[in-house]
Protein backbone atom coordinates (compact mmCIF):
# COMPACT_ATOMS: atom_id res chain seq x y z
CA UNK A 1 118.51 34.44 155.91
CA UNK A 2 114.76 33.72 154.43
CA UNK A 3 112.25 34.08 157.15
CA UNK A 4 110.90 30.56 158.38
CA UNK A 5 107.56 29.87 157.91
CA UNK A 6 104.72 28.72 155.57
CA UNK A 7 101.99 30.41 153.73
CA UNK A 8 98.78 28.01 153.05
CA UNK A 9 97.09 28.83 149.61
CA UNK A 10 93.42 28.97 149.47
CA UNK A 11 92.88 27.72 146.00
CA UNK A 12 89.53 28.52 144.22
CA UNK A 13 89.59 31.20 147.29
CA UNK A 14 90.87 34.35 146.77
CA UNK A 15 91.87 34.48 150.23
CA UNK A 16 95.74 33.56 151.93
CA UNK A 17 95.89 32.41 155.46
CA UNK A 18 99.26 32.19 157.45
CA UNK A 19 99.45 28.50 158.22
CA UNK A 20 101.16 27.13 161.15
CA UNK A 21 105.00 27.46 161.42
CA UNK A 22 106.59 24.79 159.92
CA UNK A 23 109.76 23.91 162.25
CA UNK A 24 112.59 22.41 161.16
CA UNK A 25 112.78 20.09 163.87
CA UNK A 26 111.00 17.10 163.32
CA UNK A 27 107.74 17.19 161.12
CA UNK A 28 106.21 13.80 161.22
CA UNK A 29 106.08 11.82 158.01
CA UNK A 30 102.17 10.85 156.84
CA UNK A 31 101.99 7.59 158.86
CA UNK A 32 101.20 5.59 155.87
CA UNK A 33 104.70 6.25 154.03
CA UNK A 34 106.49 5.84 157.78
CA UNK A 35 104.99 2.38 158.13
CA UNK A 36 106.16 1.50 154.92
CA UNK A 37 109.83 3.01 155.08
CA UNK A 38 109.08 4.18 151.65
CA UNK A 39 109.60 7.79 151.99
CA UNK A 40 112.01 9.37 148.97
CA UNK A 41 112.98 12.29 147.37
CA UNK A 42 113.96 12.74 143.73
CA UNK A 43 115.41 16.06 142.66
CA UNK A 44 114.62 16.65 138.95
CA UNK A 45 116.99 19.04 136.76
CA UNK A 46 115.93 19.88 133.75
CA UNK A 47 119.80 20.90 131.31
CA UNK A 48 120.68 22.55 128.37
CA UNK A 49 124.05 23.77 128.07
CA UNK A 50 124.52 24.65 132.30
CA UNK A 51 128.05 23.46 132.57
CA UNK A 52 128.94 26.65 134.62
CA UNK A 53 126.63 25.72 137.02
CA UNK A 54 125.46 21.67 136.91
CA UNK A 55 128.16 20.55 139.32
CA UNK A 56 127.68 23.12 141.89
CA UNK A 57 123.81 22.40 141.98
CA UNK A 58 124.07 18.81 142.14
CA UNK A 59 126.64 19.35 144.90
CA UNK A 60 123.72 21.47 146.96
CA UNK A 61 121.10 19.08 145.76
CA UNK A 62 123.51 16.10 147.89
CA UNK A 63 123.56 18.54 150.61
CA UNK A 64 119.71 18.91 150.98
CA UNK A 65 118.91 15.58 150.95
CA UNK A 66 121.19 14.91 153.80
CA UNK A 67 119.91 17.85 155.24
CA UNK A 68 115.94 16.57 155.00
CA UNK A 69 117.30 13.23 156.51
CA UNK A 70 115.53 11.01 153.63
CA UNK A 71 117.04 8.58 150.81
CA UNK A 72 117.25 10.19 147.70
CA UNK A 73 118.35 10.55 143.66
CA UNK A 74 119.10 13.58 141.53
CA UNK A 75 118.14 13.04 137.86
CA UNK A 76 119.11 15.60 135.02
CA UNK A 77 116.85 15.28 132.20
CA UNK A 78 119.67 16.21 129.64
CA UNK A 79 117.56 18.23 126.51
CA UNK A 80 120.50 18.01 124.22
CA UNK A 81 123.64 19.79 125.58
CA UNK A 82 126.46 20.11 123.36
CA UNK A 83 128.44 21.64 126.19
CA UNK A 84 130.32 19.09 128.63
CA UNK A 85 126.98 19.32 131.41
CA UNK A 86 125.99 15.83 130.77
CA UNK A 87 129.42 13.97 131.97
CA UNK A 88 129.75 17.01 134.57
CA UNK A 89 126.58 15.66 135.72
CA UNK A 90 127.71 12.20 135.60
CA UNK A 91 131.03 12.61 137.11
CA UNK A 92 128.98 15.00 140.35
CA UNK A 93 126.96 11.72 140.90
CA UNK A 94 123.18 12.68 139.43
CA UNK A 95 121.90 10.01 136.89
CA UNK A 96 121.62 11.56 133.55
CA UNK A 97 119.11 10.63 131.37
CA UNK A 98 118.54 12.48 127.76
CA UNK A 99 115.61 13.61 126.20
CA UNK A 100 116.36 15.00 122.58
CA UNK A 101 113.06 16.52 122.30
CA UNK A 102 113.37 20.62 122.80
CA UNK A 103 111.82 22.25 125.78
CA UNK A 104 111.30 23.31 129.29
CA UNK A 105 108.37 20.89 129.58
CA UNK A 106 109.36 17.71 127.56
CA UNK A 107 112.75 17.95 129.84
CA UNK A 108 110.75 17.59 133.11
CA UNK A 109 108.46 15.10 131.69
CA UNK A 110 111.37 12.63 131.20
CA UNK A 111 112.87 13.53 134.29
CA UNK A 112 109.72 13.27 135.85
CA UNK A 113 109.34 9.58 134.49
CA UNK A 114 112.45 8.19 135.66
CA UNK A 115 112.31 9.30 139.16
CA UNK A 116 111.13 6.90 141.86
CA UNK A 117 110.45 8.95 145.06
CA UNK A 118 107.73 9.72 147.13
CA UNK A 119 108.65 13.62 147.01
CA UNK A 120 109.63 15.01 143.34
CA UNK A 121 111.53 18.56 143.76
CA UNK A 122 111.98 20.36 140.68
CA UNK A 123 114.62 22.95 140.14
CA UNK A 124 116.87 24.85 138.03
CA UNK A 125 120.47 23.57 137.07
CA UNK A 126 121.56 26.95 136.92
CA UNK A 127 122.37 27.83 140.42
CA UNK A 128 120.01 30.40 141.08
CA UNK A 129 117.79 28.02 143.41
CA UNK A 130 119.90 27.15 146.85
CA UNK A 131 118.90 23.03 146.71
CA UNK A 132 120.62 22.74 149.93
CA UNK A 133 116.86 24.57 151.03
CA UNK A 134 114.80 21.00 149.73
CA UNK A 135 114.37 20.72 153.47
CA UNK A 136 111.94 23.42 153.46
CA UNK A 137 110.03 22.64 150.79
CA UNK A 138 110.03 18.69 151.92
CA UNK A 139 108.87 19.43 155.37
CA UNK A 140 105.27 20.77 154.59
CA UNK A 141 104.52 17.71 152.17
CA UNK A 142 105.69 15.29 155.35
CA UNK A 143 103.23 17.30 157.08
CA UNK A 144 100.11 16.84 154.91
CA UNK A 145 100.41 18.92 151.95
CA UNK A 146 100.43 17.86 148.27
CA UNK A 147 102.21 20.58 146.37
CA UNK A 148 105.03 23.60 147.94
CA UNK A 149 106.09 26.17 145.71
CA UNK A 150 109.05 27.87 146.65
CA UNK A 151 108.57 31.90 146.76
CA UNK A 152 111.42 34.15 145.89
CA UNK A 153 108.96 37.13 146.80
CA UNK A 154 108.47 35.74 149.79
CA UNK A 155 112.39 35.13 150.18
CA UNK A 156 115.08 36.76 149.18
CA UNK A 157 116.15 38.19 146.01
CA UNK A 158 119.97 38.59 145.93
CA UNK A 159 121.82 41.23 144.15
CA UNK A 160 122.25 40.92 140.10
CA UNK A 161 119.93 37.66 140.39
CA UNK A 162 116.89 38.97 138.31
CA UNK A 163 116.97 42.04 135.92
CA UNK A 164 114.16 44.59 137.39
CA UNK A 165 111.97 44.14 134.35
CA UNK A 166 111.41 40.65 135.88
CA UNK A 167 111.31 41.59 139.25
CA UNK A 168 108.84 44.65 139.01
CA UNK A 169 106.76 43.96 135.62
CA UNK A 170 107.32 40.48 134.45
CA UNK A 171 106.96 38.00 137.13
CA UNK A 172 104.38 40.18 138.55
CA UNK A 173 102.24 40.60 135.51
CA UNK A 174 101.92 37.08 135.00
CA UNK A 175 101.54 35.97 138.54
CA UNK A 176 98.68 38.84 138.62
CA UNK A 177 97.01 37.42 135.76
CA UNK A 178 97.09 33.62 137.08
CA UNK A 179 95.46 34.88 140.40
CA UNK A 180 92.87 36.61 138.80
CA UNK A 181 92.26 33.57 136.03
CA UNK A 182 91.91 30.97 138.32
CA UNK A 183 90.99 31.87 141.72
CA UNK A 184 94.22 31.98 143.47
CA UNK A 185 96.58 34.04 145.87
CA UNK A 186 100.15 33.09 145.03
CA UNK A 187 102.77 35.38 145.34
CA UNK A 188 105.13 33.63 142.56
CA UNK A 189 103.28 31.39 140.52
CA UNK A 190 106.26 31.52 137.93
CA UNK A 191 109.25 30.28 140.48
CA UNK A 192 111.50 27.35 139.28
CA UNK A 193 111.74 25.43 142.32
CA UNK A 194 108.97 23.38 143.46
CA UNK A 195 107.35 20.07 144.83
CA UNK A 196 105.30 17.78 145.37
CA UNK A 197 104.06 14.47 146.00
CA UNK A 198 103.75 11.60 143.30
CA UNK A 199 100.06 11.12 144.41
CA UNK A 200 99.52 14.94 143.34
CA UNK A 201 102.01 14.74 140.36
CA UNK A 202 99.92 11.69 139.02
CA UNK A 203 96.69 13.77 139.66
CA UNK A 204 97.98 17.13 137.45
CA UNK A 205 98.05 15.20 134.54
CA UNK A 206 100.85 17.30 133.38
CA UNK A 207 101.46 17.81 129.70
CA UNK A 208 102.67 20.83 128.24
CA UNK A 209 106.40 20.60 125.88
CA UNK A 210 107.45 23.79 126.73
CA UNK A 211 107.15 26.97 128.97
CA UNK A 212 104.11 27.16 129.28
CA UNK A 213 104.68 24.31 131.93
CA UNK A 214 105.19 26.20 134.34
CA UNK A 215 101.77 28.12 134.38
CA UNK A 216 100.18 24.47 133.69
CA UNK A 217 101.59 23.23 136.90
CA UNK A 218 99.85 26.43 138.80
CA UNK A 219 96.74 25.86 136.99
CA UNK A 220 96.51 21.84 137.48
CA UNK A 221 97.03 22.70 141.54
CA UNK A 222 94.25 24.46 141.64
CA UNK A 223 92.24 22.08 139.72
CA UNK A 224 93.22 19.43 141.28
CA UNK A 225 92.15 20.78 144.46
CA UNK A 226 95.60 19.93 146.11
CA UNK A 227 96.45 21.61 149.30
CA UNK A 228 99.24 24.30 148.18
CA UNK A 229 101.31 25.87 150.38
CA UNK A 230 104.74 28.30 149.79
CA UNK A 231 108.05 28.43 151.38
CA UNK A 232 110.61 31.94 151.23
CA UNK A 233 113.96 31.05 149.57
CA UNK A 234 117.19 32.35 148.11
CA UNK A 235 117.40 33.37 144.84
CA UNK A 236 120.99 33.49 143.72
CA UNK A 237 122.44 35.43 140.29
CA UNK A 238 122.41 32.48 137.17
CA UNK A 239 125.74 31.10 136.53
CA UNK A 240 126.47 31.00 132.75
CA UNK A 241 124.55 32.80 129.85
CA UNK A 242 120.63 33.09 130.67
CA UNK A 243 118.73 31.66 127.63
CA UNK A 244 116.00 33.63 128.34
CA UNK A 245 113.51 35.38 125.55
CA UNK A 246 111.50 37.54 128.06
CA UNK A 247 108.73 38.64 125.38
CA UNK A 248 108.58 35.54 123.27
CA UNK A 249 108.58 33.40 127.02
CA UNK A 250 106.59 36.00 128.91
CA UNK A 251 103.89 35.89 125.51
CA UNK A 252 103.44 32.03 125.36
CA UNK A 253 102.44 32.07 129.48
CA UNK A 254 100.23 34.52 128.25
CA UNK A 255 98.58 32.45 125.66
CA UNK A 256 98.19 29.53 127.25
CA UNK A 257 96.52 30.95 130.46
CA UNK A 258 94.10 32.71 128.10
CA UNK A 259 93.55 29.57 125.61
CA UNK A 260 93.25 27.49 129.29
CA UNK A 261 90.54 29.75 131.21
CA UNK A 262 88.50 31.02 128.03
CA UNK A 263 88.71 27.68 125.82
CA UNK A 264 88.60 29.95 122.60
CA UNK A 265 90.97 27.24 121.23
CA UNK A 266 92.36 24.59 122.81
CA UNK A 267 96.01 25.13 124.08
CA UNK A 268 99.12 23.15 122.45
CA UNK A 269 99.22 20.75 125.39
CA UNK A 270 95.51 19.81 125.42
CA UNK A 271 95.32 18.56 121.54
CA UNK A 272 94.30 14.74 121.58
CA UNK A 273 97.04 11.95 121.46
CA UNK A 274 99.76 14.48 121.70
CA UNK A 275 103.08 13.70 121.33
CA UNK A 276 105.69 15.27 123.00
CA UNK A 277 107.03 17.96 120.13
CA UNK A 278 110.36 19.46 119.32
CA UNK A 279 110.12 23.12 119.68
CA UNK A 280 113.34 24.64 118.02
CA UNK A 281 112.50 27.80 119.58
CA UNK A 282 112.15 26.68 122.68
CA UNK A 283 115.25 27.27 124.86
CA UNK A 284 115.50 25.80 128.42
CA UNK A 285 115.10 29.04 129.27
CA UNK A 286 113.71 29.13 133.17
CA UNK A 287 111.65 32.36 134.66
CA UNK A 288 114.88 34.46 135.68
């Protein structure tokens, strides 16, 4: 079982208070959503080839909705599967929309723009994030933050379900070097399953095509100046083959935080009128 609890962020700050305990009894809703009933969740998937696992997640994703007692949708942002994960999707009841243009980022962007709720949870469609946890990561957003990041460091790390490399160089590295770029005290900066707000998503300005999403999202928090806060979860062993390049991946985090807090050059995702680009080498690879 994770430990309940969340961990406030003090962004620009180097410090990390213990915020209050956030029950799962009822946490009231920001009064202006309650007034207007208009309180939703979408749970984004980003796919490529996850037929082993699609069904199962949307399954979970079903089950923490009903769980966090709100309406809800689950969109897969299909990236051009040429497995059978698209109609699996279909057939488990997520609406499936396609984006043929290769990469991590450019998947969550579509998924991002055809989802309609209030909360946006992002997650892997792998099976190595539990979706039947949204609840936890829900609750702190209905009780005034903008942005949760679910913490596998914080949580717990099952058998088999990251090599150690990742565990004990990897993950850490990078989360070290985010902390130290930009101010901040996370304690997985590179975890898959997040959310947020649409207020907050709107403010990020989000734009990178590929991995190097996943650092942007850290970054645009902080700059932002969104009130971040972390939940523990499960992290489960991937079901199917993991897609992941660990150097070439681990490298293009790398870049981009440097290219972002130096400005020596101006990262991929920050040229002018940039269109969302096909990457061949770009795998949906997630931070396993």
């Amino acid at each position: 079982m994770s430990p309940a609890g969340t961990w406030e962020i003090s962004v620009r700050n180097v410090g990390m208070d213990l915020a209050q305990e956030v029950e799962e009894a009822a946490v009231e809703p920001k009064p202006s959503w309650a007034a207007k009933g208009a309180e939703k969740i979408s749970v984004v998937m980003p796919c490529l080839n996850e037929e082993a696992g699609i069904a199962c997640c949307i399954a979970w994703a079903q089950e923490g909705l009903q769980r966090a007692g709100l309406p809800g949708e689950i969109i897969v942002a299909d990236n051009g599967s040429t497995d059978h994960s698209a109609e699996f999707a279909q057939v488990a009841g997520a609406h499936v929309v396609r984006q043929p243009l290769r990469g991590y980022g450019n998947a969550y962007h579509k998924g991002f723009a055809a989802s309609t709720g209030t909360y946006i949870v992002m997650g892997d469609a792998d099976q190595t994030y539990d979706f039947r946890e949204i609840d936890r990561l829900i609750a702190p957003l209905r009780n005034g933050y903008d942005y949760v990041l679910g913490s596998r460091f914080r949580g717990n790390i099952l058998p088999g379900a990251m090599p150690w490399t990742h565990r004990y160089i990897g993950n850490p590295v990078l989360t070290f070097m985010l902390n130290m770029l930009f101010g901040l005290k996370s304690s997985d900066a590179h975890s898959g399953l997040r959310a947020f707000t649409r207020e907050a998503y709107l403010r990020m300005g989000l734009v990178s095509p590929g991995m190097e999403f996943a650092s942007e999202l850290v970054i645009k928090a902080a700059e932002s100046k969104l009130r971040v806060a972390e939940v523990p979860i499960t992290y489960y062993p991937r079901a199917g083959a993991s897609k992941l390049n660990a150097l070439r991946d681990g490298w293009r985090h790398v870049r981009f935080m440097l290219s972002y807090r130096f400005g020596h050059k101006r990262p991929p995702s920050e040229t002018a009128a940039l269109p969302l680009r096909f990457e061949p080498d770009d795998d949906m690879a997630l931070q396993k």
